[in-house]
N, C-alpha and C. Protein backbone atom coordinates (compact mmCIF):
# COMPACT_ATOMS: atom_id res chain seq x y z
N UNK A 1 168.61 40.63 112.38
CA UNK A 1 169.73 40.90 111.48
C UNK A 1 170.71 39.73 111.56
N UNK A 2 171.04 38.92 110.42
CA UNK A 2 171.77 37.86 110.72
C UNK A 2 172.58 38.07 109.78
N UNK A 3 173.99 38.45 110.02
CA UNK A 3 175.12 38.56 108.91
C UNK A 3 175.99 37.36 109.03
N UNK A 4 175.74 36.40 109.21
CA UNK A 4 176.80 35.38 109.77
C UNK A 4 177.08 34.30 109.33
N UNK A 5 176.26 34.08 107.97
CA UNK A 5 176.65 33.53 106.63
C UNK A 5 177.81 34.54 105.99
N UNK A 6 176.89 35.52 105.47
CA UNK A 6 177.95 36.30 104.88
C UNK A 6 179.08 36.82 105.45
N UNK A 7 179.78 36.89 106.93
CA UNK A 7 180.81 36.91 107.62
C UNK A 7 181.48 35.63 107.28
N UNK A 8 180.82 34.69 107.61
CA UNK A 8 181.31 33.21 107.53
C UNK A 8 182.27 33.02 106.11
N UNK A 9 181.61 33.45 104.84
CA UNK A 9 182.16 33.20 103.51
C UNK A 9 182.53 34.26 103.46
N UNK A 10 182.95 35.48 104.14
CA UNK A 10 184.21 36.79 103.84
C UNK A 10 185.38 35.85 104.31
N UNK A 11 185.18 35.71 105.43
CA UNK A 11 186.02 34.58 106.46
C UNK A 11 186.56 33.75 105.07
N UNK A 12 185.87 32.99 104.70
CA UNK A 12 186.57 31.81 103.72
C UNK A 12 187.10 32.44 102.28
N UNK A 13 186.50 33.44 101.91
CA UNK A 13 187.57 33.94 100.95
C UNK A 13 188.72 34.28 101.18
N UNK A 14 188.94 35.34 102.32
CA UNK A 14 189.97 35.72 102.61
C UNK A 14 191.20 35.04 103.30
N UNK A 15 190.51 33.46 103.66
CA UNK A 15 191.45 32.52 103.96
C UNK A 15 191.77 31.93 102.51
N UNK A 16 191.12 31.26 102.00
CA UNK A 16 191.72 30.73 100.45
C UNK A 16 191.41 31.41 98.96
N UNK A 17 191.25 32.68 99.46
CA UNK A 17 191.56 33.56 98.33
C UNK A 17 190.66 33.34 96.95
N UNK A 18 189.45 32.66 97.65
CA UNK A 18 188.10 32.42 96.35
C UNK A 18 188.34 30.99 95.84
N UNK A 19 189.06 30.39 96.56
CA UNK A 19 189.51 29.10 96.22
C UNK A 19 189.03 27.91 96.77
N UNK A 20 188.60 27.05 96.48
CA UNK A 20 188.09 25.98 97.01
C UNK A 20 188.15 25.70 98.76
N UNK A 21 187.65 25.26 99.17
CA UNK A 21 187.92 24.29 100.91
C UNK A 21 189.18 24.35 101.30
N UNK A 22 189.69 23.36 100.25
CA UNK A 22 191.57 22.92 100.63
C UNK A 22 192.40 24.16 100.34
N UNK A 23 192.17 25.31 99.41
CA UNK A 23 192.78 26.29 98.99
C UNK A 23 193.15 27.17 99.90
N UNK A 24 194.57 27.47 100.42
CA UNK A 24 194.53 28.80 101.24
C UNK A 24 195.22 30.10 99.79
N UNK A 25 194.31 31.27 100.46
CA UNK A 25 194.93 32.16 99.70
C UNK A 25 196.27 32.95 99.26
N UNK A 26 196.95 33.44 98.62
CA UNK A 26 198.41 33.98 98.94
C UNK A 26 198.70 35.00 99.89
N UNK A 27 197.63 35.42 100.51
CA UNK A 27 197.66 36.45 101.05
C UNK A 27 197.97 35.77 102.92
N UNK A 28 196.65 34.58 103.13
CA UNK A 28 196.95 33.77 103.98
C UNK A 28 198.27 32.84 104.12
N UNK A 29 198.90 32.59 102.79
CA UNK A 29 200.48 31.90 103.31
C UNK A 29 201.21 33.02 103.34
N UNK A 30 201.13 34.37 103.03
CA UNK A 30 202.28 35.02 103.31
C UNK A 30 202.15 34.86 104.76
N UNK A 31 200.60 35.56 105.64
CA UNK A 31 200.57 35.59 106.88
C UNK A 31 201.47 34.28 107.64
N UNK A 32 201.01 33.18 107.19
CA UNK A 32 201.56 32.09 108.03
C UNK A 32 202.96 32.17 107.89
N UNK A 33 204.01 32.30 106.91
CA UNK A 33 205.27 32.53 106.66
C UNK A 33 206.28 33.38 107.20
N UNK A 34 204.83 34.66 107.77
CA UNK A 34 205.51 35.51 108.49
C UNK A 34 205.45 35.52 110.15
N UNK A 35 204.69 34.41 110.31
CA UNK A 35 203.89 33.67 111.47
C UNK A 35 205.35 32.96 111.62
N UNK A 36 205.62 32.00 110.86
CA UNK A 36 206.74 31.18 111.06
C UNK A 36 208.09 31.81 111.44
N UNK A 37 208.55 32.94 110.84
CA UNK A 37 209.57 33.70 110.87
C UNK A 37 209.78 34.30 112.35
N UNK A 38 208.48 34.47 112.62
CA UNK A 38 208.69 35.25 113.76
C UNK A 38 209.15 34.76 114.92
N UNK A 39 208.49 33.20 114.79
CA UNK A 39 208.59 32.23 115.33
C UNK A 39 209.75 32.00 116.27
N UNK A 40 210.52 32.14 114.78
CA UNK A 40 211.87 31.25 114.98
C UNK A 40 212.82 32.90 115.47
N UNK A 41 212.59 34.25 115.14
CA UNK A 41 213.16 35.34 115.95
C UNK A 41 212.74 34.88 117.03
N UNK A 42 211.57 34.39 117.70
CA UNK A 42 211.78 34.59 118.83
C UNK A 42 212.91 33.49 119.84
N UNK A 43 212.68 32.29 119.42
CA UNK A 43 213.19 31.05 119.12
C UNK A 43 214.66 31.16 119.45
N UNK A 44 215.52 31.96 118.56
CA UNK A 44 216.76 32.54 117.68
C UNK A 44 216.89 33.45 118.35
N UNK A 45 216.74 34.34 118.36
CA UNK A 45 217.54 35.59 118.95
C UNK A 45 216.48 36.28 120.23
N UNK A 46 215.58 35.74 120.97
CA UNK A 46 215.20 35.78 121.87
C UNK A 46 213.69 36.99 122.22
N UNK A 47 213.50 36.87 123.15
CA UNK A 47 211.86 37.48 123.47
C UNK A 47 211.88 38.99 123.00
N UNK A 48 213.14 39.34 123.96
CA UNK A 48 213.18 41.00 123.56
C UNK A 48 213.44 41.03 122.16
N UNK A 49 214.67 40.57 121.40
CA UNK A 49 214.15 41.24 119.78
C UNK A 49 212.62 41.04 119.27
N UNK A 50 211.93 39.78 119.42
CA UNK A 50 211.08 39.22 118.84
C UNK A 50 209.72 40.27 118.90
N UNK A 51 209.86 40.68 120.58
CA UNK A 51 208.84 41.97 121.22
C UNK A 51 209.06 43.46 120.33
N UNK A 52 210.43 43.91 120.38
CA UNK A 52 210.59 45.31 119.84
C UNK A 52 210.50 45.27 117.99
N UNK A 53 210.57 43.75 117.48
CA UNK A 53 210.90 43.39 115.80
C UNK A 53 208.69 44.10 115.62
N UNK A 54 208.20 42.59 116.63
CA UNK A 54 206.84 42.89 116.35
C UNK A 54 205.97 44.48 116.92
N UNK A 55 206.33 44.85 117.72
CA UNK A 55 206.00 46.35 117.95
C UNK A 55 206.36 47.30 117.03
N UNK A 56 207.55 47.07 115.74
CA UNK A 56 207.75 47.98 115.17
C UNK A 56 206.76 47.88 113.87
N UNK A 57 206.71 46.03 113.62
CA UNK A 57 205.52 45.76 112.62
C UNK A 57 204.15 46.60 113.06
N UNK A 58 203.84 46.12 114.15
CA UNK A 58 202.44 46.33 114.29
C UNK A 58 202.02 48.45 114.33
N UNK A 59 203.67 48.95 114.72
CA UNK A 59 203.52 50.64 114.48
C UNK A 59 203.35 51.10 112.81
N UNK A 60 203.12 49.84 111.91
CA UNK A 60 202.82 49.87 109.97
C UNK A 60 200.82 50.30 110.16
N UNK A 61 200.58 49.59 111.29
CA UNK A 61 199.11 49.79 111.00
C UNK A 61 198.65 50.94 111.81
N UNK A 62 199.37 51.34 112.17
CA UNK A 62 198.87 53.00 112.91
C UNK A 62 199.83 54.25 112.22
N UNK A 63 199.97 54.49 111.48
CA UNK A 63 200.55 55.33 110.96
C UNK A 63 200.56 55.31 109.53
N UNK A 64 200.24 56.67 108.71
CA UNK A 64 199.72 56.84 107.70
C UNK A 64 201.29 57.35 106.91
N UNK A 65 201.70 57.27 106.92
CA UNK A 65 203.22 57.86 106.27
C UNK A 65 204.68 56.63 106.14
N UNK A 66 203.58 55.04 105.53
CA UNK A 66 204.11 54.02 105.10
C UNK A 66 205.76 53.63 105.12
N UNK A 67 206.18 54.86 104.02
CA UNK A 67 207.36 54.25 103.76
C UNK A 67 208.52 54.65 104.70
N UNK A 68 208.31 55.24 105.20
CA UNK A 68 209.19 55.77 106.48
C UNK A 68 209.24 54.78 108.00
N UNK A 69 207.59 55.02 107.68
CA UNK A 69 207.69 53.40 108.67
C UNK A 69 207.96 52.03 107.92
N UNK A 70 207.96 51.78 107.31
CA UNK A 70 208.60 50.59 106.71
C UNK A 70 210.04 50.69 106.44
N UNK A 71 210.92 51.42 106.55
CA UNK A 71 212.06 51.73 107.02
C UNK A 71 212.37 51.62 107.98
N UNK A 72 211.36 52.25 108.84
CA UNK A 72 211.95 51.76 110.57
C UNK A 72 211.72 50.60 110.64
N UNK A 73 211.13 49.90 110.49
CA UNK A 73 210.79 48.52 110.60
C UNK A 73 212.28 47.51 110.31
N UNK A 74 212.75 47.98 108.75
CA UNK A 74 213.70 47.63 108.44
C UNK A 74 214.92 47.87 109.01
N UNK A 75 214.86 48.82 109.78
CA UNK A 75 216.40 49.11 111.15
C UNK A 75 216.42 48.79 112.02
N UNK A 76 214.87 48.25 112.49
CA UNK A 76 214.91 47.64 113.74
C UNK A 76 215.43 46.35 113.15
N UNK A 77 214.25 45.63 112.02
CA UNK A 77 215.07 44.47 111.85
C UNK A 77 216.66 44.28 111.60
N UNK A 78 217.31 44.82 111.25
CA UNK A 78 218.63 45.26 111.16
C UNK A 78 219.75 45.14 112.34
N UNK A 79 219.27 45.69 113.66
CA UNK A 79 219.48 46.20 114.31
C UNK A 79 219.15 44.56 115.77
N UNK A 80 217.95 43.93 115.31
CA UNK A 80 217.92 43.16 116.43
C UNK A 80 218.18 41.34 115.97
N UNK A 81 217.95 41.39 114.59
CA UNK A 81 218.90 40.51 113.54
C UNK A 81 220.12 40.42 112.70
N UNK A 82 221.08 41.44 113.75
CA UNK A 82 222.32 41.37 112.56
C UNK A 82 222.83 40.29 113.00
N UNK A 83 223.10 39.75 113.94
CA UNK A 83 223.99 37.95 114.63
C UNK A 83 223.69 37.13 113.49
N UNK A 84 222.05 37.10 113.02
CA UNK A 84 221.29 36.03 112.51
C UNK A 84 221.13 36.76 111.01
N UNK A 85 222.50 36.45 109.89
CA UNK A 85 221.85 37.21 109.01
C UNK A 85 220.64 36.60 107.86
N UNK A 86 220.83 35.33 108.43
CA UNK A 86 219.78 34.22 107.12
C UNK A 86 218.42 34.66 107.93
N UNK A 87 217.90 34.94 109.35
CA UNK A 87 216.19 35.53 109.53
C UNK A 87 216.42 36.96 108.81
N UNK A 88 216.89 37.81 109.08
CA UNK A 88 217.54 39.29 108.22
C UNK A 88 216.94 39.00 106.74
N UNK A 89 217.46 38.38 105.93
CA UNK A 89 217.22 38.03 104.94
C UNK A 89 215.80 37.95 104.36
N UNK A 90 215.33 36.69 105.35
CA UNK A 90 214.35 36.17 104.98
C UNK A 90 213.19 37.31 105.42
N UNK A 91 213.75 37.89 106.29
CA UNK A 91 212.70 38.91 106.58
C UNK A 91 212.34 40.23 105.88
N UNK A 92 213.52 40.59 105.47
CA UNK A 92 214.03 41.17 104.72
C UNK A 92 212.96 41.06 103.30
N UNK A 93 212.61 40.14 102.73
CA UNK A 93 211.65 39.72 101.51
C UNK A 93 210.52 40.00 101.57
N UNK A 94 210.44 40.03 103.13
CA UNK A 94 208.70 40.32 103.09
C UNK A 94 208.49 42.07 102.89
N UNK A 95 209.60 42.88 103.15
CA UNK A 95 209.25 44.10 102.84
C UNK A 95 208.90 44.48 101.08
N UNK A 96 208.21 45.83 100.65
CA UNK A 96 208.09 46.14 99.48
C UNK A 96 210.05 46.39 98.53
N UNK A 97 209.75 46.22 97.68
CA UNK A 97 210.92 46.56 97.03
C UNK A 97 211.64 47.45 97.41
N UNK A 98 210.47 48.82 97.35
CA UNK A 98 211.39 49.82 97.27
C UNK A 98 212.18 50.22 98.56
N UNK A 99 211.40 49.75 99.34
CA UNK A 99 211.96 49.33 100.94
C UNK A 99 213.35 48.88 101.05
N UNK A 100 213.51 47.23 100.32
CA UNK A 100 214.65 46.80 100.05
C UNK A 100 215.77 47.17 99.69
N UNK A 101 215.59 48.15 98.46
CA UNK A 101 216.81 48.85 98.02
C UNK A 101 217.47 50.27 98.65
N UNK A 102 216.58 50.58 99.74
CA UNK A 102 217.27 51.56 100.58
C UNK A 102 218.84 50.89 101.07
C-alpha cells in the first residue's frame, strides 16, 4: 500500500492552494500570519499571555459549540492584550465577523 504520492500532493495543495511550486495558498498565509502574531504576543507581552492566548485557540478544536468558544477566545484575547492594543487588533481580524461585533 503506498499512499505517499498522493499524501505528498494533498501536502502541496493544501500548502499553495492548487497553485503552482512558488504559490502558497490563502489558507497557508493566514496560518503563517497568525504564526507571526503570536510570535510577537509572545515577544510583547510575554510567555504566560502567549501560553493561556494559545490554549484558548487550540480549546476552538475540541469543542463543538464554535461561537461561544470563539468568544472566549476573544476575552482572553482581551484580557491578556489590553496594554498592547495594536496585537488586540490585529488579532482581533483573524476572528469571524460575527465574533467581532460582539
Amino acid at each position: 500500500k503506498n499512499s505517499g504520492p498522493v499524501n505528498n500532493r494533498i501536502r502541496t495543495w493544501f500548502r499553495t492552494g492548487g497553485g503552482g511550486d512558488d504559490a502558497v495558498g490563502a489558507t497557508q498565509q493566514r496560518r503563517n500570519k497568525v504564526c507571526v502574531l503570536l510570535t510577537q504576543v509572545k515577544e510583547k507581552v510575554g510567555e504566560d499571555a502567549y501560553v493561556k492566548l494559545a490554549s484558548s485557540i487550540k480549546a476552538c478544536n475540541t469543542v463543538n459549540n464554535t461561537d461561544n468558544v470563539l468568544s472566549d477566545v476573544q476575552n482572553t484575547a482581551k484580557e491578556v492584550l489590553k496594554s498592547h492594543p495594536d496585537l488586540l487588533k490585529e488579532f482581533t481580524m483573524f476572528l469571524p465577523a460575527s465574533v467581532r461585533s460582539n
